[in-house]
C-alpha atoms as a PDB file:
ATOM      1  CA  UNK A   1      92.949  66.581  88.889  1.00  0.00           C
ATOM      2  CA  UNK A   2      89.112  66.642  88.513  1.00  0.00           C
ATOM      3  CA  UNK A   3      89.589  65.194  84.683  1.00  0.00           C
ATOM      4  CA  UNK A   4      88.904  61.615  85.727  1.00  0.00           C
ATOM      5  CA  UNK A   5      85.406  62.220  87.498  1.00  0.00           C
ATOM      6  CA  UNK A   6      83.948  64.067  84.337  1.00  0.00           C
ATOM      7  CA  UNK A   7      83.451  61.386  82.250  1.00  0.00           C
ATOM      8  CA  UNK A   8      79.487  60.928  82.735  1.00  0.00           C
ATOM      9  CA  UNK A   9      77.670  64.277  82.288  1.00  0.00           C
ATOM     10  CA  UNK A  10      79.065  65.654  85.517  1.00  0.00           C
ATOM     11  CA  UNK A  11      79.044  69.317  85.646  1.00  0.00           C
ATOM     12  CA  UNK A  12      83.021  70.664  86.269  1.00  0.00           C
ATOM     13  CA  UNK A  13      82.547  73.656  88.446  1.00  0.00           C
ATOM     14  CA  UNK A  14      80.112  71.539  90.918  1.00  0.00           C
ATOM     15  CA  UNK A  15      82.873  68.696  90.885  1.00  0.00           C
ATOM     16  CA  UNK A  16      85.894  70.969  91.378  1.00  0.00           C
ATOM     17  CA  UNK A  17      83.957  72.448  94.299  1.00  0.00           C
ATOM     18  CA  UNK A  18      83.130  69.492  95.722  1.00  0.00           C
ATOM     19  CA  UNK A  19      86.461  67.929  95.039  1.00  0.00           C
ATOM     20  CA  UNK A  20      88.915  70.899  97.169  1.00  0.00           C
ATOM     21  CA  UNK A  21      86.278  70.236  99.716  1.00  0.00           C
ATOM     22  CA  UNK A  22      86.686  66.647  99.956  1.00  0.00           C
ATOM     23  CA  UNK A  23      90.415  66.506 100.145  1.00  0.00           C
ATOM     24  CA  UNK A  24      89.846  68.465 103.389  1.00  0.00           C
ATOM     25  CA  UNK A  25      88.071  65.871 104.524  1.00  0.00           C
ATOM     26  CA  UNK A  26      90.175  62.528 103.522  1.00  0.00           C
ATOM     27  CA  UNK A  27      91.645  60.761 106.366  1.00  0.00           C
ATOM     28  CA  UNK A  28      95.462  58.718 105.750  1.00  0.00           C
ATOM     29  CA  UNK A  29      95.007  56.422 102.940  1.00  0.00           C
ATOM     30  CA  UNK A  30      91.722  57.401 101.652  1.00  0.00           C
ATOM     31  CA  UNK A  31      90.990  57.661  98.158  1.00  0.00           C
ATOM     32  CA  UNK A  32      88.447  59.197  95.954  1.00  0.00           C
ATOM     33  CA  UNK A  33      87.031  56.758  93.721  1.00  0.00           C
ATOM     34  CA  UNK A  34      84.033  58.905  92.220  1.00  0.00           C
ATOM     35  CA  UNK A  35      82.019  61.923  92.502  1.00  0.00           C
ATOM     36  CA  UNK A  36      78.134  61.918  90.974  1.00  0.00           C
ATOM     37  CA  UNK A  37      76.682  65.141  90.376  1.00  0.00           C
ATOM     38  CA  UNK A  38      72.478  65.717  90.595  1.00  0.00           C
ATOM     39  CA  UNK A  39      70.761  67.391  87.117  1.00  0.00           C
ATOM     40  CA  UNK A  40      67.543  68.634  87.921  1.00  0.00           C
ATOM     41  CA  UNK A  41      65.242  69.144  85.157  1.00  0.00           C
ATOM     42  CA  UNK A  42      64.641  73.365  84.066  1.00  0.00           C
ATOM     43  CA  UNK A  43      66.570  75.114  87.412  1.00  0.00           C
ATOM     44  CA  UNK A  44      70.117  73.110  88.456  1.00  0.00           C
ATOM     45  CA  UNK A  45      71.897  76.128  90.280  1.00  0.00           C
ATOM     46  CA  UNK A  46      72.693  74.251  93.414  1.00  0.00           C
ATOM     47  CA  UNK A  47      72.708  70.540  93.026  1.00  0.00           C
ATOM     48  CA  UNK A  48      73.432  67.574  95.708  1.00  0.00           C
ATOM     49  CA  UNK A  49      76.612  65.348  95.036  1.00  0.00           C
ATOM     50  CA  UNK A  50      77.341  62.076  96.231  1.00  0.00           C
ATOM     51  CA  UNK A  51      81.081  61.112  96.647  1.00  0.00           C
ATOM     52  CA  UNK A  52      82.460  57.473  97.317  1.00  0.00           C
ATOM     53  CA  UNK A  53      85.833  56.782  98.617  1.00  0.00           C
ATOM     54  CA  UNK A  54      87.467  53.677  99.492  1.00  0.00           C
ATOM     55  CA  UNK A  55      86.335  54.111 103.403  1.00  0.00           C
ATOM     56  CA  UNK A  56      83.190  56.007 103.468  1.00  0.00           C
ATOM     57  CA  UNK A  57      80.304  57.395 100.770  1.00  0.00           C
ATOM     58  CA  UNK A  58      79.545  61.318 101.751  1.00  0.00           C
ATOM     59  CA  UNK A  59      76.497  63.245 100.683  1.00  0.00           C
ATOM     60  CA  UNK A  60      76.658  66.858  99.848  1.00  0.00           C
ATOM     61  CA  UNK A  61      74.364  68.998 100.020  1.00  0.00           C
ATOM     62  CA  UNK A  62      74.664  73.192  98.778  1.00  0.00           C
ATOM     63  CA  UNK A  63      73.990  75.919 101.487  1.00  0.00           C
ATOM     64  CA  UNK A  64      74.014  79.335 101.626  1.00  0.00           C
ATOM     65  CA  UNK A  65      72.739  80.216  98.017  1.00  0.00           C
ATOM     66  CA  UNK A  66      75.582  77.707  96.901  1.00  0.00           C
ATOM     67  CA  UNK A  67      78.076  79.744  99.377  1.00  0.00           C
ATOM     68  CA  UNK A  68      79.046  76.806 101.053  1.00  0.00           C
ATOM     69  CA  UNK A  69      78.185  72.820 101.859  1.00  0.00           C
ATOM     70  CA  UNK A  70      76.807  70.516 104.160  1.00  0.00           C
ATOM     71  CA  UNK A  71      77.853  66.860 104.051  1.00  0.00           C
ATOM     72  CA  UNK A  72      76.586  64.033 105.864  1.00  0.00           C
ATOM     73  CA  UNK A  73      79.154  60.464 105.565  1.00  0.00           C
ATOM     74  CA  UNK A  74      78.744  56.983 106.275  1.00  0.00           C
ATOM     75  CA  UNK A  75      81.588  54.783 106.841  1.00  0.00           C
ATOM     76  CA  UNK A  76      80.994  51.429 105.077  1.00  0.00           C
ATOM     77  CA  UNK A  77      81.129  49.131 107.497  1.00  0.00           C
ATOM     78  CA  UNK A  78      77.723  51.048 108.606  1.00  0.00           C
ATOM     79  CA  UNK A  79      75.983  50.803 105.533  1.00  0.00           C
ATOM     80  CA  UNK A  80      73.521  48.174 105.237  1.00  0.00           C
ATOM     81  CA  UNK A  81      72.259  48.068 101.546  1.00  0.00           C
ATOM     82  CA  UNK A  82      72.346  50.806  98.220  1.00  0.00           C
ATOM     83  CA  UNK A  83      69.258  51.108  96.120  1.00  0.00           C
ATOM     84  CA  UNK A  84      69.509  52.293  92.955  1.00  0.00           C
ATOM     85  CA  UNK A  85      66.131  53.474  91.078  1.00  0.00           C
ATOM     86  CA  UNK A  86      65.752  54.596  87.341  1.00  0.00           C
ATOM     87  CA  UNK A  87      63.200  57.091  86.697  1.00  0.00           C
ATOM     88  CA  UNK A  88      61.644  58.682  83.329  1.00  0.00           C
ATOM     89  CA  UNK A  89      63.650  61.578  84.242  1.00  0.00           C
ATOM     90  CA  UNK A  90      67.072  60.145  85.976  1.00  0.00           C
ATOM     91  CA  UNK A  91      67.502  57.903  88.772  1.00  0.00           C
ATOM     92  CA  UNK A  92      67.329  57.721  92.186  1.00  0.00           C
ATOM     93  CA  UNK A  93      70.359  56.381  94.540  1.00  0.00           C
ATOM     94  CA  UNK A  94      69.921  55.843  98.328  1.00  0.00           C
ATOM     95  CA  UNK A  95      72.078  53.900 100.828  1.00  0.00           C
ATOM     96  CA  UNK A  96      70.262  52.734 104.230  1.00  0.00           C
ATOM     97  CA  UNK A  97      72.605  52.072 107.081  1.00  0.00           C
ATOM     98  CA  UNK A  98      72.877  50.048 110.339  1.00  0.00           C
ATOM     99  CA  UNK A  99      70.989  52.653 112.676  1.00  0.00           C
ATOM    100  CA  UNK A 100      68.303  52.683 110.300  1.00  0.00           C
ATOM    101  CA  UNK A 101      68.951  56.094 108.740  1.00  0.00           C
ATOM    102  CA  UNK A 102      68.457  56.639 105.025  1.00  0.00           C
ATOM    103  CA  UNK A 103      69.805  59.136 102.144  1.00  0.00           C
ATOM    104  CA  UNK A 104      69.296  59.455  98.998  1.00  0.00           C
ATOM    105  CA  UNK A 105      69.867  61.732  95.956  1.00  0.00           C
ATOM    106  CA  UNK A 106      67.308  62.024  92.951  1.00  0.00           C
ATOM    107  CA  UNK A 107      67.409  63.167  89.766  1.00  0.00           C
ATOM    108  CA  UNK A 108      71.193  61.512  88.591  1.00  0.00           C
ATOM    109  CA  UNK A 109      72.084  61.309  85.324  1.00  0.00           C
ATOM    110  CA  UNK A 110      71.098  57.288  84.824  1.00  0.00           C
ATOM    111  CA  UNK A 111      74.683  56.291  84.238  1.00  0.00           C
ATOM    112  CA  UNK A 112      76.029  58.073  87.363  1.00  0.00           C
ATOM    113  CA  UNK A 113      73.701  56.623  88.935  1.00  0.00           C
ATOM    114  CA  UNK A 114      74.485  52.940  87.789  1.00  0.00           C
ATOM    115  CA  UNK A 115      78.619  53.837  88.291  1.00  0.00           C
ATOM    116  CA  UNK A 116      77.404  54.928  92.079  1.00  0.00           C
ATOM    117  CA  UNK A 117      75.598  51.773  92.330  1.00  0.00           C
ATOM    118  CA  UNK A 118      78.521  49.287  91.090  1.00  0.00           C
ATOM    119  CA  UNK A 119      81.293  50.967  93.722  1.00  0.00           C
ATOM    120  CA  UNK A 120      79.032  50.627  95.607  1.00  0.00           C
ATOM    121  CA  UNK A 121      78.485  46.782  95.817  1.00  0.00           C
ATOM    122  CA  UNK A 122      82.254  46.556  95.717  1.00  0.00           C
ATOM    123  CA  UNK A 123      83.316  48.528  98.683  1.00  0.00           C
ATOM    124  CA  UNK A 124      80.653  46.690 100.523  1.00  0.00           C
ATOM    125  CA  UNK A 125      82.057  43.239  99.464  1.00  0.00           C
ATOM    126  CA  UNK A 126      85.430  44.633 100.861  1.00  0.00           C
ATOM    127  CA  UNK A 127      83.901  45.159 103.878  1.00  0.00           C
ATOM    128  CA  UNK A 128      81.923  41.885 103.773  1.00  0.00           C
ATOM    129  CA  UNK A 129      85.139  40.265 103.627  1.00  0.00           C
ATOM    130  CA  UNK A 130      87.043  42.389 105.817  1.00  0.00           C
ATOM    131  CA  UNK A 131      84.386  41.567 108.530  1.00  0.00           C
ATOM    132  CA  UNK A 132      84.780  37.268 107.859  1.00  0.00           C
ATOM    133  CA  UNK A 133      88.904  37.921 108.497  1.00  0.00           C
ATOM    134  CA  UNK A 134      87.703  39.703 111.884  1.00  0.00           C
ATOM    135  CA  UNK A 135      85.069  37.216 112.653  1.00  0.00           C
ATOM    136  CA  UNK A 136      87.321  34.070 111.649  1.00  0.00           C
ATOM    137  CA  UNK A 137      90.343  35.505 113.864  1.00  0.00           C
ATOM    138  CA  UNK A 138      88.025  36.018 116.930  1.00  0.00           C
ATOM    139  CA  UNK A 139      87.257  32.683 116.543  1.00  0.00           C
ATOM    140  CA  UNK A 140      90.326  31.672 116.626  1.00  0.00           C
ATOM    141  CA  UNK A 141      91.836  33.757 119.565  1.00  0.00           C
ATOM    142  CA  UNK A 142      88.280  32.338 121.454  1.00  0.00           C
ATOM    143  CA  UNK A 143      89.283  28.762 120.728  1.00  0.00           C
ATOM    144  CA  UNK A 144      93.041  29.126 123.221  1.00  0.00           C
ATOM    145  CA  UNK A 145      96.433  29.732 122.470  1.00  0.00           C
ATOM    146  CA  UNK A 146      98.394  26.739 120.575  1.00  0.00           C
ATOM    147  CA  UNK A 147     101.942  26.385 120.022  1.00  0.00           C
ATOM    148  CA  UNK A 148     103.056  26.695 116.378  1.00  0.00           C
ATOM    149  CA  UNK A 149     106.609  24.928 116.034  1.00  0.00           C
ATOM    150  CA  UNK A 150     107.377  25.946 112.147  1.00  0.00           C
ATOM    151  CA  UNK A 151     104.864  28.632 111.033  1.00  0.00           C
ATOM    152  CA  UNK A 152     106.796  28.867 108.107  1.00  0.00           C
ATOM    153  CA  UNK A 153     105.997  25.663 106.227  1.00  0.00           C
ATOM    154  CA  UNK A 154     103.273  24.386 108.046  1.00  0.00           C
ATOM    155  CA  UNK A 155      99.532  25.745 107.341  1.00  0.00           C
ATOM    156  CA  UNK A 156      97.558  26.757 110.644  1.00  0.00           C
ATOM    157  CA  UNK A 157      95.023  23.713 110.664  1.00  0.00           C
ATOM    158  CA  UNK A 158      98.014  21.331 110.312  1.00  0.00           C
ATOM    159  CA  UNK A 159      99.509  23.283 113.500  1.00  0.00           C
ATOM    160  CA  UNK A 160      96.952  23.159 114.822  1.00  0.00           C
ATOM    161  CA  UNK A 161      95.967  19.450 114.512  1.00  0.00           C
ATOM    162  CA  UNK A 162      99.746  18.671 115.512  1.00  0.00           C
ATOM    163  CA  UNK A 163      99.417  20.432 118.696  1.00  0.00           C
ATOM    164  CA  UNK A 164      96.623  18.310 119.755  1.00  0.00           C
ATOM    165  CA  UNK A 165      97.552  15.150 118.331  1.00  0.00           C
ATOM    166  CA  UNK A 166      97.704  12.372 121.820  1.00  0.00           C
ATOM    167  CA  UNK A 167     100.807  11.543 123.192  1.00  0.00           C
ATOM    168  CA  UNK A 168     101.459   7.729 122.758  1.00  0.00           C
ATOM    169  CA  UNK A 169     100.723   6.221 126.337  1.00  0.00           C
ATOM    170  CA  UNK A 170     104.126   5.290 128.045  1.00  0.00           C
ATOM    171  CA  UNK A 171     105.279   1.380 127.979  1.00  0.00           C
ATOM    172  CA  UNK A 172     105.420  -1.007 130.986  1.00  0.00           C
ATOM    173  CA  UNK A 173     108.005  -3.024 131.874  1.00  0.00           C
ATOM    174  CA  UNK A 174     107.292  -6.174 133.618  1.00  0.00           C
ATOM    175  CA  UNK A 175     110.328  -6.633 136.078  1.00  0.00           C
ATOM    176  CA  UNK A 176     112.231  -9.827 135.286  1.00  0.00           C
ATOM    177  CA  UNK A 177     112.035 -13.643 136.852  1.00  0.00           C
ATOM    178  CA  UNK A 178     114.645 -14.553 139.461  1.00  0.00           C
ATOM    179  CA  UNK A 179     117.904 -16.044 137.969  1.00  0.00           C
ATOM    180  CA  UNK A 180     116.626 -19.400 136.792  1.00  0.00           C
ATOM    181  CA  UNK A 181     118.824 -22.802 134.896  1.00  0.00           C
ATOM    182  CA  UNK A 182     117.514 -20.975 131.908  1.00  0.00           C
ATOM    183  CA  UNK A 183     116.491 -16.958 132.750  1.00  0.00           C
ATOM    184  CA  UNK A 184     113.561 -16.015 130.543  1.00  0.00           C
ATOM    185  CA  UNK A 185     113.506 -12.648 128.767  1.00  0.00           C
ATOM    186  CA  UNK A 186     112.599  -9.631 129.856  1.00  0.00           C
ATOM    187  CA  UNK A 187     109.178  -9.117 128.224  1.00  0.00           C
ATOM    188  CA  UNK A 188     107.604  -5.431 127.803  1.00  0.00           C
ATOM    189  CA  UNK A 189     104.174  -5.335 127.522  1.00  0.00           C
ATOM    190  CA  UNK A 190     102.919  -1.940 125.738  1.00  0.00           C
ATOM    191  CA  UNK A 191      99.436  -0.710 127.062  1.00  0.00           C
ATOM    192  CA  UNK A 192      96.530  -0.561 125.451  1.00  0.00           C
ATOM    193  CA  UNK A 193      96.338   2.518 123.066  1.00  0.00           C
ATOM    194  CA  UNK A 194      93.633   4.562 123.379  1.00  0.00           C
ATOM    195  CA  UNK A 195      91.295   4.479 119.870  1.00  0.00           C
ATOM    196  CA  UNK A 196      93.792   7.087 118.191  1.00  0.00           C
ATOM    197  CA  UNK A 197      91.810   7.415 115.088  1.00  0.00           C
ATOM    198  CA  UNK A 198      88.328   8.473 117.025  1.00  0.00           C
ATOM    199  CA  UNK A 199      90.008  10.953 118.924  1.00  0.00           C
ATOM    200  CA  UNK A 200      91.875  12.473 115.733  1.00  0.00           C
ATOM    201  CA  UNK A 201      88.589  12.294 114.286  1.00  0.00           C
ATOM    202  CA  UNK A 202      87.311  14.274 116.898  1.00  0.00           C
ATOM    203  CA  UNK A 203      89.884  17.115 117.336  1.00  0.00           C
ATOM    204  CA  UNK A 204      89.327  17.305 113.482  1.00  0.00           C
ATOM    205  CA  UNK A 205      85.728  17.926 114.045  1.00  0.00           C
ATOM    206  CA  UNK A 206      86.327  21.009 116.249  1.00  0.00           C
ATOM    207  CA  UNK A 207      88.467  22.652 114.568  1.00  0.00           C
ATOM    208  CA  UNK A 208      85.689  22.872 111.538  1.00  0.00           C
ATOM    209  CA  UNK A 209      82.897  23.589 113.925  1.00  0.00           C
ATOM    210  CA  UNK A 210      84.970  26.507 115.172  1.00  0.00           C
ATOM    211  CA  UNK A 211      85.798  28.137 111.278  1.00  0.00           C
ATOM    212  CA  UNK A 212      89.138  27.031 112.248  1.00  0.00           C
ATOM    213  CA  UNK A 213      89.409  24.935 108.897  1.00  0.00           C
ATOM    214  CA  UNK A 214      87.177  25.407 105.395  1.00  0.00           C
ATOM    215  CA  UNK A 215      84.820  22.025 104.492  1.00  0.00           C
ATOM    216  CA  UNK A 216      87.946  21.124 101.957  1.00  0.00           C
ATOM    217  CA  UNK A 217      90.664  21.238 104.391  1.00  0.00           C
ATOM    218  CA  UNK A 218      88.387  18.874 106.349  1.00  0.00           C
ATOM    219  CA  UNK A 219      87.187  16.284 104.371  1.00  0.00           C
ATOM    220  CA  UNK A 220      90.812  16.309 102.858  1.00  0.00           C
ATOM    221  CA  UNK A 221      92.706  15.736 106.665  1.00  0.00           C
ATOM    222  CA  UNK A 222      89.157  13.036 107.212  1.00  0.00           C
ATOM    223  CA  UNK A 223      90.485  10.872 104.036  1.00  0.00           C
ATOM    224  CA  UNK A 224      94.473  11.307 105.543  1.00  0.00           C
ATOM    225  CA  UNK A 225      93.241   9.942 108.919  1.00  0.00           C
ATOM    226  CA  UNK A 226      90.949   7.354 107.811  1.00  0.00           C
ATOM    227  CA  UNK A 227      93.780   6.380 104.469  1.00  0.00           C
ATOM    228  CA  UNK A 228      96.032   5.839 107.575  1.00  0.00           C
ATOM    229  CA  UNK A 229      94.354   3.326 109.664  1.00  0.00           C
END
């Protein structure tokens, strides 16, 4: 079980001990993704470990003469930057976090240190990206409800765009002449359309100045519109 996380100078007995007790700690659908072990130079009887999972990076730290451990986690939504330091004698990793608290581990092999550092960066892009989906659908909740007739073929700026489209003003009928020798025709006169094109233009404009579209989707519905008229 503890095979896969041995593959960079980590020392088996400290990984399988930190390994039982981090499966006690994994919440539904959390994975292990690596486990980094401290080598101090001369004496390395108790050293710290740094774990990374696919929700959270946990510190752990040896107490009791080795009898048991301490473990401080950070979720990463939390963390604000890693640092990563190489030294004549190992490397240094630290993570900072939103609250402004800091911890860090010395004395890593180099390469653990560098594996620590790359998960790292791409947990926190998952987050990063996680956190534009939340941000882009707040937006959108913020910006009103909007009917979507086919969800299944249409995209949501299209939908969108439909929903507010203007409704073609209504046309007037001019009621007809008396009977006459020779009755004219009853003649409809339509009333003056509002500038359909500026106000398409518009609606178009909000919906990228509230996310609700990318800067392709717009200038590509712009061209329709204008193409159009």
């Amino acid at each position: 079980m503890i095979e896969k996380f041995l593959n960079e100078e980590q020392d088996p007995k400290t990984v399988e001990k930190v390994y039982f007790r981090l499966v006690d700690l994994l919440s539904s659908g959390e994975e292990i993704i690596y486990i980094a072990v401290q080598k101090k130079p001369l004496v390395n009887l108790f050293p710290d470990c740094i774990a990374i999972t696919n929700k959270r990076i946990l510190f752990f730290t040896p107490a009791n003469l080795g009898l048991s451990i301490k473990f401080v986690d950070f979720v990463w939504k939390d963390v604000v930057d890693v640092y990563t330091k190489e030294e004549i004698i190992g490397a240094i990793f630290s993570v900072k976090t939103t609250n402004g608290a800091e911890m860090a581990v010395d004395y890593l092999p180099k390469v653990q240190g560098r594996k620590l550092y790359q998960y790292a960066q791409e947990r926190k892009e998952v987050e990063r990206e996680a956190r534009r989906q939340r941000d882009l659908e707040q937006k959108r909740a913020e910006s009103g409800s909007v009917q979507f007739e086919n969800p299944a073929h249409a995209s949501t700026a299209q939908q969108v765009f439909a929903a507010q489209a203007p409704v073609a003003a209504p046309q007037i009928q001019v009621p007809v002449a008396p009977p006459a020798p020779a009755p004219e025709p009853v003649v409809q006169v339509a009333a003056p359309k509002p500038d359909e094109l500026t106000e398409k233009l518009k609606r178009l404009k909000m919906l990228f100045d509230n996310g609700l579209i990318s800067q392709e989707e717009y200038n590509a519905k712009k061209l329709d519109l204008l193409s159009d008229f």
